[in-house]
Structures are given as structure tokens and as C-alpha cells.
C-alpha atoms as a PDB file:
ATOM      1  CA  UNK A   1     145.569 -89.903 -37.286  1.00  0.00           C
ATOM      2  CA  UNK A   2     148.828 -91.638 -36.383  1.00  0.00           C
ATOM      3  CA  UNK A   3     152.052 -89.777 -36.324  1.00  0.00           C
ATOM      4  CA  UNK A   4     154.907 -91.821 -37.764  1.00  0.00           C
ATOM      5  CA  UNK A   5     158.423 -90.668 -37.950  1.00  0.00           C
ATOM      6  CA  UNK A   6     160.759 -92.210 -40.564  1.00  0.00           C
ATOM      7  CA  UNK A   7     164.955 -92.961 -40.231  1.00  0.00           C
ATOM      8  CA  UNK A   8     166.778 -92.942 -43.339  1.00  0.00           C
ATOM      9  CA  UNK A   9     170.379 -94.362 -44.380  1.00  0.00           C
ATOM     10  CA  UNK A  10     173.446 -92.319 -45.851  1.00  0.00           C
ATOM     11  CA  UNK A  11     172.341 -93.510 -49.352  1.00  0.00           C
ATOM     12  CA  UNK A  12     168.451 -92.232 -48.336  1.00  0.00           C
ATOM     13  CA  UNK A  13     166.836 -95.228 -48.134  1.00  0.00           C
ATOM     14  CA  UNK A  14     164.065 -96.572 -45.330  1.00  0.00           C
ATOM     15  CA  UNK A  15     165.662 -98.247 -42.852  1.00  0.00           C
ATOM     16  CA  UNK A  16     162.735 -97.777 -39.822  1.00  0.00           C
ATOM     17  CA  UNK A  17     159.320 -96.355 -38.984  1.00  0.00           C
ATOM     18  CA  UNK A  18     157.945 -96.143 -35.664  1.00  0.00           C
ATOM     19  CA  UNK A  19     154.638 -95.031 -34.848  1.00  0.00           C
ATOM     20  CA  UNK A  20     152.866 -93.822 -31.960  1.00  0.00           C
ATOM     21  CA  UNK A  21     151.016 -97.696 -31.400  1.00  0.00           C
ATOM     22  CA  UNK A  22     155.000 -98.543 -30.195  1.00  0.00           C
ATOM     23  CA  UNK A  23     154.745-100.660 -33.464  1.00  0.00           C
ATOM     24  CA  UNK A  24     158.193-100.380 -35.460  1.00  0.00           C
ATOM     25  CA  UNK A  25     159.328-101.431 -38.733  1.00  0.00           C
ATOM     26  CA  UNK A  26     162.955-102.421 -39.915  1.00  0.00           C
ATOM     27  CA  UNK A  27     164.003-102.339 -43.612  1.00  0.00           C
ATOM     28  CA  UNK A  28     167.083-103.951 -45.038  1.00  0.00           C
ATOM     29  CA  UNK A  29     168.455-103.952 -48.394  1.00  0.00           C
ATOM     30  CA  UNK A  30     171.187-105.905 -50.232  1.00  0.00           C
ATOM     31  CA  UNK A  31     174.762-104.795 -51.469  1.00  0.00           C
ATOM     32  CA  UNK A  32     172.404-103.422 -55.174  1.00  0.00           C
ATOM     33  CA  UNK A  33     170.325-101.410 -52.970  1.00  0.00           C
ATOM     34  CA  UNK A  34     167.636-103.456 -53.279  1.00  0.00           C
ATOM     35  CA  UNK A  35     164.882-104.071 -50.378  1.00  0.00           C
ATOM     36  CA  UNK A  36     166.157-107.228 -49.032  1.00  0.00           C
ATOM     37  CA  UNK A  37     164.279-107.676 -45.550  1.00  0.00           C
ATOM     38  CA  UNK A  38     161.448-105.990 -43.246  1.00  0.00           C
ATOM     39  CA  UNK A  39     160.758-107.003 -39.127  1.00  0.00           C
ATOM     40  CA  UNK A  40     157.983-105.859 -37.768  1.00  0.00           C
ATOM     41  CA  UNK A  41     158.156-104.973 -34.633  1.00  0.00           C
ATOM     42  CA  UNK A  42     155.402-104.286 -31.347  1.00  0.00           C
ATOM     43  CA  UNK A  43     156.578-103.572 -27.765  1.00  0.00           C
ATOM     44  CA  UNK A  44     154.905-105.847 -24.751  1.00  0.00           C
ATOM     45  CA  UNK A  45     154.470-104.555 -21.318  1.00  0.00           C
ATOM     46  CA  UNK A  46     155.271-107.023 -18.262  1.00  0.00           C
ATOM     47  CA  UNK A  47     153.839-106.429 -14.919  1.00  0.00           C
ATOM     48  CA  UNK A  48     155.252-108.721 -12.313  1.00  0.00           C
ATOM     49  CA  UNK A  49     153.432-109.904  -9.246  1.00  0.00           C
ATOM     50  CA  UNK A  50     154.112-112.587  -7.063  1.00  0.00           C
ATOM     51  CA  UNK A  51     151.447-115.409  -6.336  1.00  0.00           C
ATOM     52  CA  UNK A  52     152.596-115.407  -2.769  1.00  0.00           C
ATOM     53  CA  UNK A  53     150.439-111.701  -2.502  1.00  0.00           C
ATOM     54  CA  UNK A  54     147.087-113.419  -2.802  1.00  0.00           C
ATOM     55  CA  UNK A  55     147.907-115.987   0.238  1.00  0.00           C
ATOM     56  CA  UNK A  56     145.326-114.925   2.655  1.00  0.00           C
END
């Protein structure tokens, strides 16, 4: 079961949903209130390393 917690605007519509994956959802609507745009969203981890640590 995934948890998901929801943001609404002033006018109570969607505007984002994370959930506990890191994935995240943006909503956007148009000046009628209609659903005008969604990004979908993941976060990536970096690790950084240097090659010079496997020189022997």
C-alpha cells in the first residue's frame, strides 16, 4: 500500500501528489479551470566517486 498525500489550490483543485516511491505529480489548469498540464516527476540519487580512487 502506498501512502500518497495530495496539495490542493485556493479554488480546490489538484495541483500535486507525491508518494512515498519519491515519484511526484504536477497539475496545471487554464484561466476556465480546466486541467491544462501534468509533469511527472521521479527523484535520482548521485553518488560521486573519483576514478583517481581505484589507481593502485
Amino acid at each position: 500500500y502506498e501512502k500518497e498525500e495530495y496539495k490542493y489550490d485556493p479554488l480546490n483543485q489538484l495541483v500535486e501528489v507525491k508518494n512515498r516511491n519519491e515519484e511526484n505529480r504536477k497539475y496545471f489548469y487554464d484561466s476556465l479551470g480546466n486541467r491544462a498540464g501534468e509533469i511527472k516527476m521521479s527523484y535520482i540519487k548521485i553518488g560521486l566517486w573519483s576514478y583517481f580512487d581505484k589507481l593502485p
